[in-house]
N, C-alpha and C. Protein backbone atom coordinates (compact mmCIF):
# COMPACT_ATOMS: atom_id res chain seq x y z
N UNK A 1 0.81 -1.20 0.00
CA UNK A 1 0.00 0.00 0.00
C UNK A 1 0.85 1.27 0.00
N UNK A 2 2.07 1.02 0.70
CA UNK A 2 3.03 2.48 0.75
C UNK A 2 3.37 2.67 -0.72
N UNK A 3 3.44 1.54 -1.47
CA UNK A 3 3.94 2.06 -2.83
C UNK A 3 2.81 2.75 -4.06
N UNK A 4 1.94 2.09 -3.18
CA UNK A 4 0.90 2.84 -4.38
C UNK A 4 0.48 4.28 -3.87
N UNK A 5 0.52 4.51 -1.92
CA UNK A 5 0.06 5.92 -1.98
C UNK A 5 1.58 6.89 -2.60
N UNK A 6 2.76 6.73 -2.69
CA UNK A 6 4.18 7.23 -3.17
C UNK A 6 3.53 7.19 -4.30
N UNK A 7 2.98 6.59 -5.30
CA UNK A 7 3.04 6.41 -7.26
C UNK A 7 1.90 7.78 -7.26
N UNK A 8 0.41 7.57 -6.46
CA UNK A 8 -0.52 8.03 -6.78
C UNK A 8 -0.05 9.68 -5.27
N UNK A 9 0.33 9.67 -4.81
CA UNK A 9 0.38 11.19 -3.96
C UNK A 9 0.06 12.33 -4.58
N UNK A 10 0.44 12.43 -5.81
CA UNK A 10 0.17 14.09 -6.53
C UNK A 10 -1.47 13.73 -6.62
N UNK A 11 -1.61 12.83 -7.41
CA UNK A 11 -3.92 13.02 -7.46
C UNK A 11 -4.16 12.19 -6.11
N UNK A 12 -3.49 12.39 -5.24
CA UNK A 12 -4.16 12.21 -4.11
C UNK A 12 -4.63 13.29 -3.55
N UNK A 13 -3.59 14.46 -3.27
CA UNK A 13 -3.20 15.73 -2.88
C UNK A 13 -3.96 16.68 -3.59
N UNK A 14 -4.34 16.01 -5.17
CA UNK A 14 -5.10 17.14 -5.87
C UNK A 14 -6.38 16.93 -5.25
N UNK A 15 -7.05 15.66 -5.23
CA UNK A 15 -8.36 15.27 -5.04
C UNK A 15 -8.38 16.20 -3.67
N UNK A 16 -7.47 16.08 -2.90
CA UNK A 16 -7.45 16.43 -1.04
C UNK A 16 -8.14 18.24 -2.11
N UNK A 17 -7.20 18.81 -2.32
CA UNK A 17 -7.01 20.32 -2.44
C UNK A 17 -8.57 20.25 -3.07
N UNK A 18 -8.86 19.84 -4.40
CA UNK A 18 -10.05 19.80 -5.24
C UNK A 18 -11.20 19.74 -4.25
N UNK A 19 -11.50 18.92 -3.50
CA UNK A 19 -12.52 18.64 -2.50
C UNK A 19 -12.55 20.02 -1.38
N UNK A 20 -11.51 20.75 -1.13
CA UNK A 20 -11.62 21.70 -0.18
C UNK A 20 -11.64 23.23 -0.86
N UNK A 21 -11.03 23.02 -2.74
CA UNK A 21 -11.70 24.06 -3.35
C UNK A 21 -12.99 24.18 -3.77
N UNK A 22 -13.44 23.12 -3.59
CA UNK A 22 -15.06 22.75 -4.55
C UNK A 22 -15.54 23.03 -3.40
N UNK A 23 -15.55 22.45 -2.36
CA UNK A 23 -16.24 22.63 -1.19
C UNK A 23 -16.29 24.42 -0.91
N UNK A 24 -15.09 24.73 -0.82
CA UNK A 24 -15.29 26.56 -0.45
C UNK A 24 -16.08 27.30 -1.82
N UNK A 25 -16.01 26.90 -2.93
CA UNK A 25 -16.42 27.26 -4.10
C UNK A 25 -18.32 26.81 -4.38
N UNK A 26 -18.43 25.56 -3.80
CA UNK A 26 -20.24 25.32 -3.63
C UNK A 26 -20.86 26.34 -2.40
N UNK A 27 -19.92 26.37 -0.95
CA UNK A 27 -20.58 27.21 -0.11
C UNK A 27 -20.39 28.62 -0.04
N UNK A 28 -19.72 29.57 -0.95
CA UNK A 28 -19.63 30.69 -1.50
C UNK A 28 -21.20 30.95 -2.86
N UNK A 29 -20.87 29.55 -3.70
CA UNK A 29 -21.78 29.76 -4.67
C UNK A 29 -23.58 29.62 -3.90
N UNK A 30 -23.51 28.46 -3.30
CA UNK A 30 -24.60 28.23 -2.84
C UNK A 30 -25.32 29.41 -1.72
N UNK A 31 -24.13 29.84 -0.80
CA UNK A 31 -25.04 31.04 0.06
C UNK A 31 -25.32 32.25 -0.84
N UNK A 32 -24.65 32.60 -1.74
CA UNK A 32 -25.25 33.50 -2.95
C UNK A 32 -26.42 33.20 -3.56
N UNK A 33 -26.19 32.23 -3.99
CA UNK A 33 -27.51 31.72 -4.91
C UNK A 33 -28.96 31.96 -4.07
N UNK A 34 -28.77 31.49 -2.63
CA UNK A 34 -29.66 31.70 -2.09
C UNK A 34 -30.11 32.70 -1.94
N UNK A 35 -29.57 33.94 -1.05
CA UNK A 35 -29.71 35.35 -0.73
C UNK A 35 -30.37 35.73 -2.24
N UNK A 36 -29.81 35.55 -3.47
CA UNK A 36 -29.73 36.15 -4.71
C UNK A 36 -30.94 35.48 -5.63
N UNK A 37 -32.05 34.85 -5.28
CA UNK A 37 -32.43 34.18 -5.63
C UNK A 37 -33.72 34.96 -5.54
N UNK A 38 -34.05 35.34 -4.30
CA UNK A 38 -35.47 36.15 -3.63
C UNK A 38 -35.05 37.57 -3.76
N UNK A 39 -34.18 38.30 -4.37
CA UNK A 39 -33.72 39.53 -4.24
C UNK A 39 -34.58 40.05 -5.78
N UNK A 40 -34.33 41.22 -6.33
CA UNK A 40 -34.58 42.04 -7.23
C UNK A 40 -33.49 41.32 -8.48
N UNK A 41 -32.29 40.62 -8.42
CA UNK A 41 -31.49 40.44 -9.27
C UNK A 41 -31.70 38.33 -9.55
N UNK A 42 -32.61 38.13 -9.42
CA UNK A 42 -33.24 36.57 -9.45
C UNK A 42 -32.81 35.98 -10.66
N UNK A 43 -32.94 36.38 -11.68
CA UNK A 43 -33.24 36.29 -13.10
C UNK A 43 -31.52 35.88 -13.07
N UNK A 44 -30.56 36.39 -12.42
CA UNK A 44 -28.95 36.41 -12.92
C UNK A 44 -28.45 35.54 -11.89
N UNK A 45 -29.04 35.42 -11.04
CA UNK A 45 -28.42 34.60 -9.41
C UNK A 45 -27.61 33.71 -9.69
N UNK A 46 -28.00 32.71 -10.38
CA UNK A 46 -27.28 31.53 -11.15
C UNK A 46 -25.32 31.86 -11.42
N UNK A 47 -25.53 33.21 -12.70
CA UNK A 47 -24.29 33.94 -13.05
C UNK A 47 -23.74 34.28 -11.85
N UNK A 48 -24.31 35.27 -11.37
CA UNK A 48 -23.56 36.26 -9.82
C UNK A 48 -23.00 35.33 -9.41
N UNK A 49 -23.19 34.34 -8.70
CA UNK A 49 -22.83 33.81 -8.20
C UNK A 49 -21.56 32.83 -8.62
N UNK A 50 -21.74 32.06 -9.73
CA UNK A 50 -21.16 31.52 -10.51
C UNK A 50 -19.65 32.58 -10.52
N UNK A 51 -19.62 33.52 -10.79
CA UNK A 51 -18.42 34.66 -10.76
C UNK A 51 -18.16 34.62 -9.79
N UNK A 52 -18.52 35.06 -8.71
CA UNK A 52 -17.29 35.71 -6.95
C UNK A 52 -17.41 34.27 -6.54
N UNK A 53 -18.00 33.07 -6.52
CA UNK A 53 -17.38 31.61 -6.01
C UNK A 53 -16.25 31.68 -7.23
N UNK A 54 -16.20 31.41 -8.21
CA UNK A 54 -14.94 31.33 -8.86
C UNK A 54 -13.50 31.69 -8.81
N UNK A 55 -14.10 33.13 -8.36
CA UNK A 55 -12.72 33.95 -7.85
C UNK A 55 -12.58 34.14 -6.77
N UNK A 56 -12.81 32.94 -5.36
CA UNK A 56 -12.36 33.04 -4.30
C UNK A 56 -11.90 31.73 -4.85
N UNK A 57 -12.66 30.70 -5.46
CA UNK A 57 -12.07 29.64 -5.39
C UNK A 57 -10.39 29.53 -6.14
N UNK A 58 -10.54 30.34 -7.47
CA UNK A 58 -9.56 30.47 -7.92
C UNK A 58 -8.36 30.87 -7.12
N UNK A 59 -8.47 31.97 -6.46
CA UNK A 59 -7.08 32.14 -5.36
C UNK A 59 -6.69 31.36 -4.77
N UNK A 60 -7.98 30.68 -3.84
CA UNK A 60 -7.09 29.10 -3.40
C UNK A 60 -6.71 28.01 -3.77
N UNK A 61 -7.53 27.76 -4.58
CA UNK A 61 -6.50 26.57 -5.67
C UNK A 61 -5.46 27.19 -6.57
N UNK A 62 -5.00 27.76 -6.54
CA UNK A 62 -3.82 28.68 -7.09
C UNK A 62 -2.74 28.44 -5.79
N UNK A 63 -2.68 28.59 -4.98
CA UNK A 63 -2.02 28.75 -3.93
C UNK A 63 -1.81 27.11 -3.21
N UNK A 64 -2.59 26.62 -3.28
CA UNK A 64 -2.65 25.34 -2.92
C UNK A 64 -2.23 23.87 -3.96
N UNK A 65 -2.31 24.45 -5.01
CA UNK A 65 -1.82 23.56 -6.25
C UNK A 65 -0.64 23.53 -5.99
N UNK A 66 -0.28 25.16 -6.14
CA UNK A 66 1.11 24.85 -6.25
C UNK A 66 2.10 24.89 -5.70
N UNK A 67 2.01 24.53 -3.88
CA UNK A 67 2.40 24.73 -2.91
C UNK A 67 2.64 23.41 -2.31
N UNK A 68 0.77 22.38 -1.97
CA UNK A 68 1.24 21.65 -1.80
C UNK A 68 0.77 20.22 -3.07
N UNK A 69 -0.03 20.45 -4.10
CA UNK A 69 -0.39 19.53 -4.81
C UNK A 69 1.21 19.23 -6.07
N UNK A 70 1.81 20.44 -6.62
CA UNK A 70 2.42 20.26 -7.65
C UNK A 70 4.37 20.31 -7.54
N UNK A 71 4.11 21.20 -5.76
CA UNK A 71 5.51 21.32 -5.23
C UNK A 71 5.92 22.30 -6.32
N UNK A 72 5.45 23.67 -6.51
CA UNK A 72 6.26 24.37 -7.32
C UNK A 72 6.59 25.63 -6.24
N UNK A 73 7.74 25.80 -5.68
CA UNK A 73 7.87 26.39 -4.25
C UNK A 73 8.41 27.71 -4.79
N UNK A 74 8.98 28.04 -6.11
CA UNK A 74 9.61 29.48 -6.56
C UNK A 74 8.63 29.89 -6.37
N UNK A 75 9.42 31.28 -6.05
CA UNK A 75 8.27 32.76 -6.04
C UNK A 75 9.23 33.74 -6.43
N UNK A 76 9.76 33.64 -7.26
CA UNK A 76 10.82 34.03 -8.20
C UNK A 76 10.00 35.11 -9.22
N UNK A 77 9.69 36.51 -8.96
CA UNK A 77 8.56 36.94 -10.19
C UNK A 77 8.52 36.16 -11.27
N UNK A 78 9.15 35.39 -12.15
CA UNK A 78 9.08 35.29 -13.58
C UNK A 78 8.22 33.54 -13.75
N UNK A 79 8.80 33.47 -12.28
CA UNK A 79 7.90 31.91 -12.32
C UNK A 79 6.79 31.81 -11.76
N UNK A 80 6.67 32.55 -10.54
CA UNK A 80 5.49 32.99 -9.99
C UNK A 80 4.14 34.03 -11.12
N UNK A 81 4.56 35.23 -11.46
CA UNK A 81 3.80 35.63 -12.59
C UNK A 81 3.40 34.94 -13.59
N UNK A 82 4.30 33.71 -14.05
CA UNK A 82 4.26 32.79 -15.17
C UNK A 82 2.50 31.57 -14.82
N UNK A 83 2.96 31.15 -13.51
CA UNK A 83 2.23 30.10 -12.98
C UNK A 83 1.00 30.76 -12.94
N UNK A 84 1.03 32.09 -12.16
CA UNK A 84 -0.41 32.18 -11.45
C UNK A 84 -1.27 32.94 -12.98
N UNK A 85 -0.44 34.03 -13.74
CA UNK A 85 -1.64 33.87 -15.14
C UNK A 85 -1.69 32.97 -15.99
N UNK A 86 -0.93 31.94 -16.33
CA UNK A 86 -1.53 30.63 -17.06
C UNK A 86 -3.04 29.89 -16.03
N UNK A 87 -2.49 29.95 -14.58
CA UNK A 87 -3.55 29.34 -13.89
C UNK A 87 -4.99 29.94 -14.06
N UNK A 88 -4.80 31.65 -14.02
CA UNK A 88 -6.05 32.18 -14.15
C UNK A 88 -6.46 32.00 -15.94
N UNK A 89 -5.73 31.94 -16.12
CA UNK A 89 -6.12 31.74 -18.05
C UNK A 89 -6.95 30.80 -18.28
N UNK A 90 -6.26 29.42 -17.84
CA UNK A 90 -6.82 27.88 -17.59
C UNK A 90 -8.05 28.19 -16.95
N UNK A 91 -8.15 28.99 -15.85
CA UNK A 91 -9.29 28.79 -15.13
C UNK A 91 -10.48 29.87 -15.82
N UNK A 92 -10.02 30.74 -16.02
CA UNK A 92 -11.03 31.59 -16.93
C UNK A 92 -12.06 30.86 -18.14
N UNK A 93 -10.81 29.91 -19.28
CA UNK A 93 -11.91 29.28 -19.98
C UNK A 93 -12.76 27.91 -19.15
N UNK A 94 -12.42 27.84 -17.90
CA UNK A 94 -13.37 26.69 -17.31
C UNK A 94 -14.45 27.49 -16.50
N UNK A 95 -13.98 28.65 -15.99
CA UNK A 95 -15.16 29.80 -15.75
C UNK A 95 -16.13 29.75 -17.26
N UNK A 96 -15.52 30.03 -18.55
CA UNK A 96 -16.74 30.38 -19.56
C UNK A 96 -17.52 29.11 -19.69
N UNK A 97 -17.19 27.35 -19.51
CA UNK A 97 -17.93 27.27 -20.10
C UNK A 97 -18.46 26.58 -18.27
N UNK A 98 -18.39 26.63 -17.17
CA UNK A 98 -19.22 26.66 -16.08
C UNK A 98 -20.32 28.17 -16.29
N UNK A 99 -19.81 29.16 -16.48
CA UNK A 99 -20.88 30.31 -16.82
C UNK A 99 -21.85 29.85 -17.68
N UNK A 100 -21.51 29.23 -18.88
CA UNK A 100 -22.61 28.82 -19.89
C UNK A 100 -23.58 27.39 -19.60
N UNK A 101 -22.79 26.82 -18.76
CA UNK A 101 -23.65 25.35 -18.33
C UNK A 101 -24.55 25.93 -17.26
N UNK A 102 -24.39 26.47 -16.13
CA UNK A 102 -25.15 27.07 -15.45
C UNK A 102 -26.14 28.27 -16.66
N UNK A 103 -25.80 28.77 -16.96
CA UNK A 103 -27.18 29.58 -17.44
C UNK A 103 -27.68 29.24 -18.09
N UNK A 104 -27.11 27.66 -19.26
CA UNK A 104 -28.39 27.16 -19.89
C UNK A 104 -29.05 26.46 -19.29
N UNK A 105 -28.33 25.84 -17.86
CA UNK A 105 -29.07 24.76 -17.37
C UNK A 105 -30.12 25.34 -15.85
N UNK A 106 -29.78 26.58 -15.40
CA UNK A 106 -29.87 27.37 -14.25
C UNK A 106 -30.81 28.22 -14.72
N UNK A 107 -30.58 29.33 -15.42
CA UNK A 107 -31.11 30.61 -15.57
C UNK A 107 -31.92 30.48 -16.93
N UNK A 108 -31.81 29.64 -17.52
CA UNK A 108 -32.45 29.57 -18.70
C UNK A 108 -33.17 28.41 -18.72
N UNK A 109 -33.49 27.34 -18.58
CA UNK A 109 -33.95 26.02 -18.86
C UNK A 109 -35.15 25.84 -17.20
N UNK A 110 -34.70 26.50 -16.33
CA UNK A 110 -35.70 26.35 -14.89
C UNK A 110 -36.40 27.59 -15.51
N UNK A 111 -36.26 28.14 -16.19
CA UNK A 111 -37.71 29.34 -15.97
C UNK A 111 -38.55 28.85 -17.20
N UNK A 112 -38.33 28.28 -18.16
CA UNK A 112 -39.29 27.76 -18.90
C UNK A 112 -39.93 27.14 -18.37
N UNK A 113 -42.01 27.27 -19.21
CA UNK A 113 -43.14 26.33 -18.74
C UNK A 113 -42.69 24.70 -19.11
N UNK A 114 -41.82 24.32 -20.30
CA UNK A 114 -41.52 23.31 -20.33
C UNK A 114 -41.24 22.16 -19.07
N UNK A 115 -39.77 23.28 -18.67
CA UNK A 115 -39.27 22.60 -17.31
C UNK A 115 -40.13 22.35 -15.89
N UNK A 116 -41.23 23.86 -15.86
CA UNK A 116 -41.56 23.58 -14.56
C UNK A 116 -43.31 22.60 -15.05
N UNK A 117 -43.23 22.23 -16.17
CA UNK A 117 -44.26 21.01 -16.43
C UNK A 117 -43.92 19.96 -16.36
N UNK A 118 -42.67 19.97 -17.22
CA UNK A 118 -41.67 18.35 -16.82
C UNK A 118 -41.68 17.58 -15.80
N UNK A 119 -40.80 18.67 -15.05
CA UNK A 119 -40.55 18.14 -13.74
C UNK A 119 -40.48 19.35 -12.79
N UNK A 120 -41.30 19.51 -11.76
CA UNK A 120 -42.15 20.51 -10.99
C UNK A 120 -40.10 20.65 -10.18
N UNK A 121 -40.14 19.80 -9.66
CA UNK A 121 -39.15 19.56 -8.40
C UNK A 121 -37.67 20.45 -9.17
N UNK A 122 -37.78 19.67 -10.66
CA UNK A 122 -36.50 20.78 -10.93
C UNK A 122 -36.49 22.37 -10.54
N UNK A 123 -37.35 23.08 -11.01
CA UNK A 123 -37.62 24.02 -10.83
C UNK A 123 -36.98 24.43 -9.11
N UNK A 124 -37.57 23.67 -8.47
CA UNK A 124 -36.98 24.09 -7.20
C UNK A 124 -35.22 23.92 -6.96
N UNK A 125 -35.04 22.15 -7.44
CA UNK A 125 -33.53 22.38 -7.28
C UNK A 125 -32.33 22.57 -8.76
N UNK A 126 -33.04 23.09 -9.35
CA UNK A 126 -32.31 23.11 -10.52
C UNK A 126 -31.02 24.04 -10.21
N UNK A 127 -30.61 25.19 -9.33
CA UNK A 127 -29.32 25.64 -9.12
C UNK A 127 -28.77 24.58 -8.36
N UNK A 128 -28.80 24.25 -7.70
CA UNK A 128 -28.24 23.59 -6.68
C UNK A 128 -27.62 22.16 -7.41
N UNK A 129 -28.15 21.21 -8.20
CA UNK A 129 -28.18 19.77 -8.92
C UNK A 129 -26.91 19.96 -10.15
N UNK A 130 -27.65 21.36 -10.94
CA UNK A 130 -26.43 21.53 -11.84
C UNK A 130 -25.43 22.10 -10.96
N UNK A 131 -25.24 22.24 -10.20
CA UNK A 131 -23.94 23.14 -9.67
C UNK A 131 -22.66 21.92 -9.51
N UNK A 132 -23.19 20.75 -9.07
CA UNK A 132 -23.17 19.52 -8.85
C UNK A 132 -22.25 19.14 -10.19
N UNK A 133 -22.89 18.75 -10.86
CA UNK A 133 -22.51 18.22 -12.55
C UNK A 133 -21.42 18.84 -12.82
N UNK A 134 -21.81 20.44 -12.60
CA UNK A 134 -20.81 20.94 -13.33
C UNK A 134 -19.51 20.93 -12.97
N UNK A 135 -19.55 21.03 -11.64
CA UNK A 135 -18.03 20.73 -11.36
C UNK A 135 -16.80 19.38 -11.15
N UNK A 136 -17.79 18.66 -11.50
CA UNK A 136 -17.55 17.51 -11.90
C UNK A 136 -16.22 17.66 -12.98
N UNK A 137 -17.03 18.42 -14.59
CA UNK A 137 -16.30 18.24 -15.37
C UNK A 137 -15.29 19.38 -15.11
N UNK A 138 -15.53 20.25 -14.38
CA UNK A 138 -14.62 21.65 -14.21
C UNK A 138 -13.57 21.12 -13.09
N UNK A 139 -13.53 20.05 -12.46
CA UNK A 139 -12.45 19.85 -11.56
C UNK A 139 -11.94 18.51 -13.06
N UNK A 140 -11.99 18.04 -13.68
CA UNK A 140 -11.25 17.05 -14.28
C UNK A 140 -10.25 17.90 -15.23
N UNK A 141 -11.18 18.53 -15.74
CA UNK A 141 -10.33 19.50 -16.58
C UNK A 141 -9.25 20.21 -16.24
N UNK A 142 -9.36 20.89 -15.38
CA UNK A 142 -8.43 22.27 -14.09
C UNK A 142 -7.35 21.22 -14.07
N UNK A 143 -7.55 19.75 -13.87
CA UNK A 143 -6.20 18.64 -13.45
C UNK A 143 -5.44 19.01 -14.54
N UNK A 144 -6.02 18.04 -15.53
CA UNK A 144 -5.60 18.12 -17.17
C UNK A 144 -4.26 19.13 -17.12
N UNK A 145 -5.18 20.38 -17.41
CA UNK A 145 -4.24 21.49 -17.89
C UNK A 145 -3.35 22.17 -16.69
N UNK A 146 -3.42 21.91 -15.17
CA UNK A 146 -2.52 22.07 -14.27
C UNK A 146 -1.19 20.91 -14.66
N UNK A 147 -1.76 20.02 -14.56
CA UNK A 147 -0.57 19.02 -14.46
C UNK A 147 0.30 18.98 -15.67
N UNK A 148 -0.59 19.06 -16.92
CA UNK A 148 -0.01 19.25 -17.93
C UNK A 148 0.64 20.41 -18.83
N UNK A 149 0.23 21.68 -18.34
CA UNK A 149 0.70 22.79 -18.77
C UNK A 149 1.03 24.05 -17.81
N UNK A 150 0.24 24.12 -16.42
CA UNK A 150 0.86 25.37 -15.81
C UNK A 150 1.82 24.60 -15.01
N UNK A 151 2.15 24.09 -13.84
CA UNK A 151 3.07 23.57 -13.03
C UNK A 151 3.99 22.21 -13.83
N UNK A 152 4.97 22.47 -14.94
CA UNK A 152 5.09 22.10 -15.37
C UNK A 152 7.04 21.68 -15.26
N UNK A 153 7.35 22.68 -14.82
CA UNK A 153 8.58 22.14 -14.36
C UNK A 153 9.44 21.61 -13.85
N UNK A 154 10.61 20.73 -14.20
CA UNK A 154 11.13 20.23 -13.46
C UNK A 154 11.23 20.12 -11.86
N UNK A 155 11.40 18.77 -11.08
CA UNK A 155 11.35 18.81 -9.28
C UNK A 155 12.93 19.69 -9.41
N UNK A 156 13.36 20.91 -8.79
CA UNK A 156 14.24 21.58 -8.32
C UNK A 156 14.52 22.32 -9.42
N UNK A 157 13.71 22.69 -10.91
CA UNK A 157 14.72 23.68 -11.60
C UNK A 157 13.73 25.24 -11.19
N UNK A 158 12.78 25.43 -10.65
CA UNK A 158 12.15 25.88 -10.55
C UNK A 158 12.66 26.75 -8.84
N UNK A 159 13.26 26.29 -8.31
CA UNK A 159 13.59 26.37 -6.59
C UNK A 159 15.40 27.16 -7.15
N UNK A 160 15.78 27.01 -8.35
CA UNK A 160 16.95 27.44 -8.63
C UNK A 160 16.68 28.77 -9.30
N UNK A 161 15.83 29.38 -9.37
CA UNK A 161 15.81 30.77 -9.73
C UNK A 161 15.65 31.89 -8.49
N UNK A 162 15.47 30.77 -7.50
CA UNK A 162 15.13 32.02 -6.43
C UNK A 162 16.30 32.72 -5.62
């Protein structure tokens, strides 16, 4: 068993980090959604929200990737500036298409008579169910292109610029 948690530690560490960004990122999104839901701005709640959970979540999985999931310890401006806007880049197009799954599936698809004839109950949890889904595919992805393109350097060539 020691050899397989040593092979598998980095998506162990991610799953650890992923689970405590998703988690701060559903209860940011979700107490918004709520408040934002019965307010004057109803119609967008879905979006609003969808944005400021993103960008709290984004800071901490930024910081936590690559600290303790990817071991990239420079803070060297050129590697540090390098890491953290590829990270927000990466994370921006997983922001557009979480923005677009939520509002077709959130803000657009629960207010039609279709949906609330379909199925009455969606209507009620339809933010909450897709929020679910979506990050499903938005944490597989974020791996992908972390592991494979922002934290990408060598163990120690990265600790030699500082």
């Amino acid at each position: 068993m020691p050899h397989l948690q040593e092979k598998y530690r980095e998506i162990i560490r991610y799953l650890i980090v992923g689970v405590l960004t998703t988690a701060l990122s559903m209860a940011v999104y979700f107490s918004l959604f709520y408040f934002l839901e019965k307010s004057s701005v109803a119609h967008y709640a879905g979006r609003i929200a969808t944005v400021v959970s993103w960008v709290v979540a984004v800071l901490f999985a930024f910081f936590a990737n690559k600290l303790a999931v990817f071991k990239s310890r420079s803070m060297a401006p050129g590697v540090f500036w390098r890491e953290f806007l590829l990270f927000c880049t990466c994370r921006a197009a997983t922001l557009a298409f979480d923005f677009a799954f939520i509002w077709v599936t959130v803000d657009y698809l629960a207010y039609t008579d279709w949906a609330k004839e379909w199925y009455p109950q969606y209507a009620a949890l339809h933010g909450y169910l897709m929020k679910l889904v979506d990050e499903f595919f938005v944490t597989v992805f974020n791996y992908v292109i972390s592991k494979f393109w922002i934290f990408t350097r060598k163990k120690g060539a990265a600790d030699a610029h500082d």
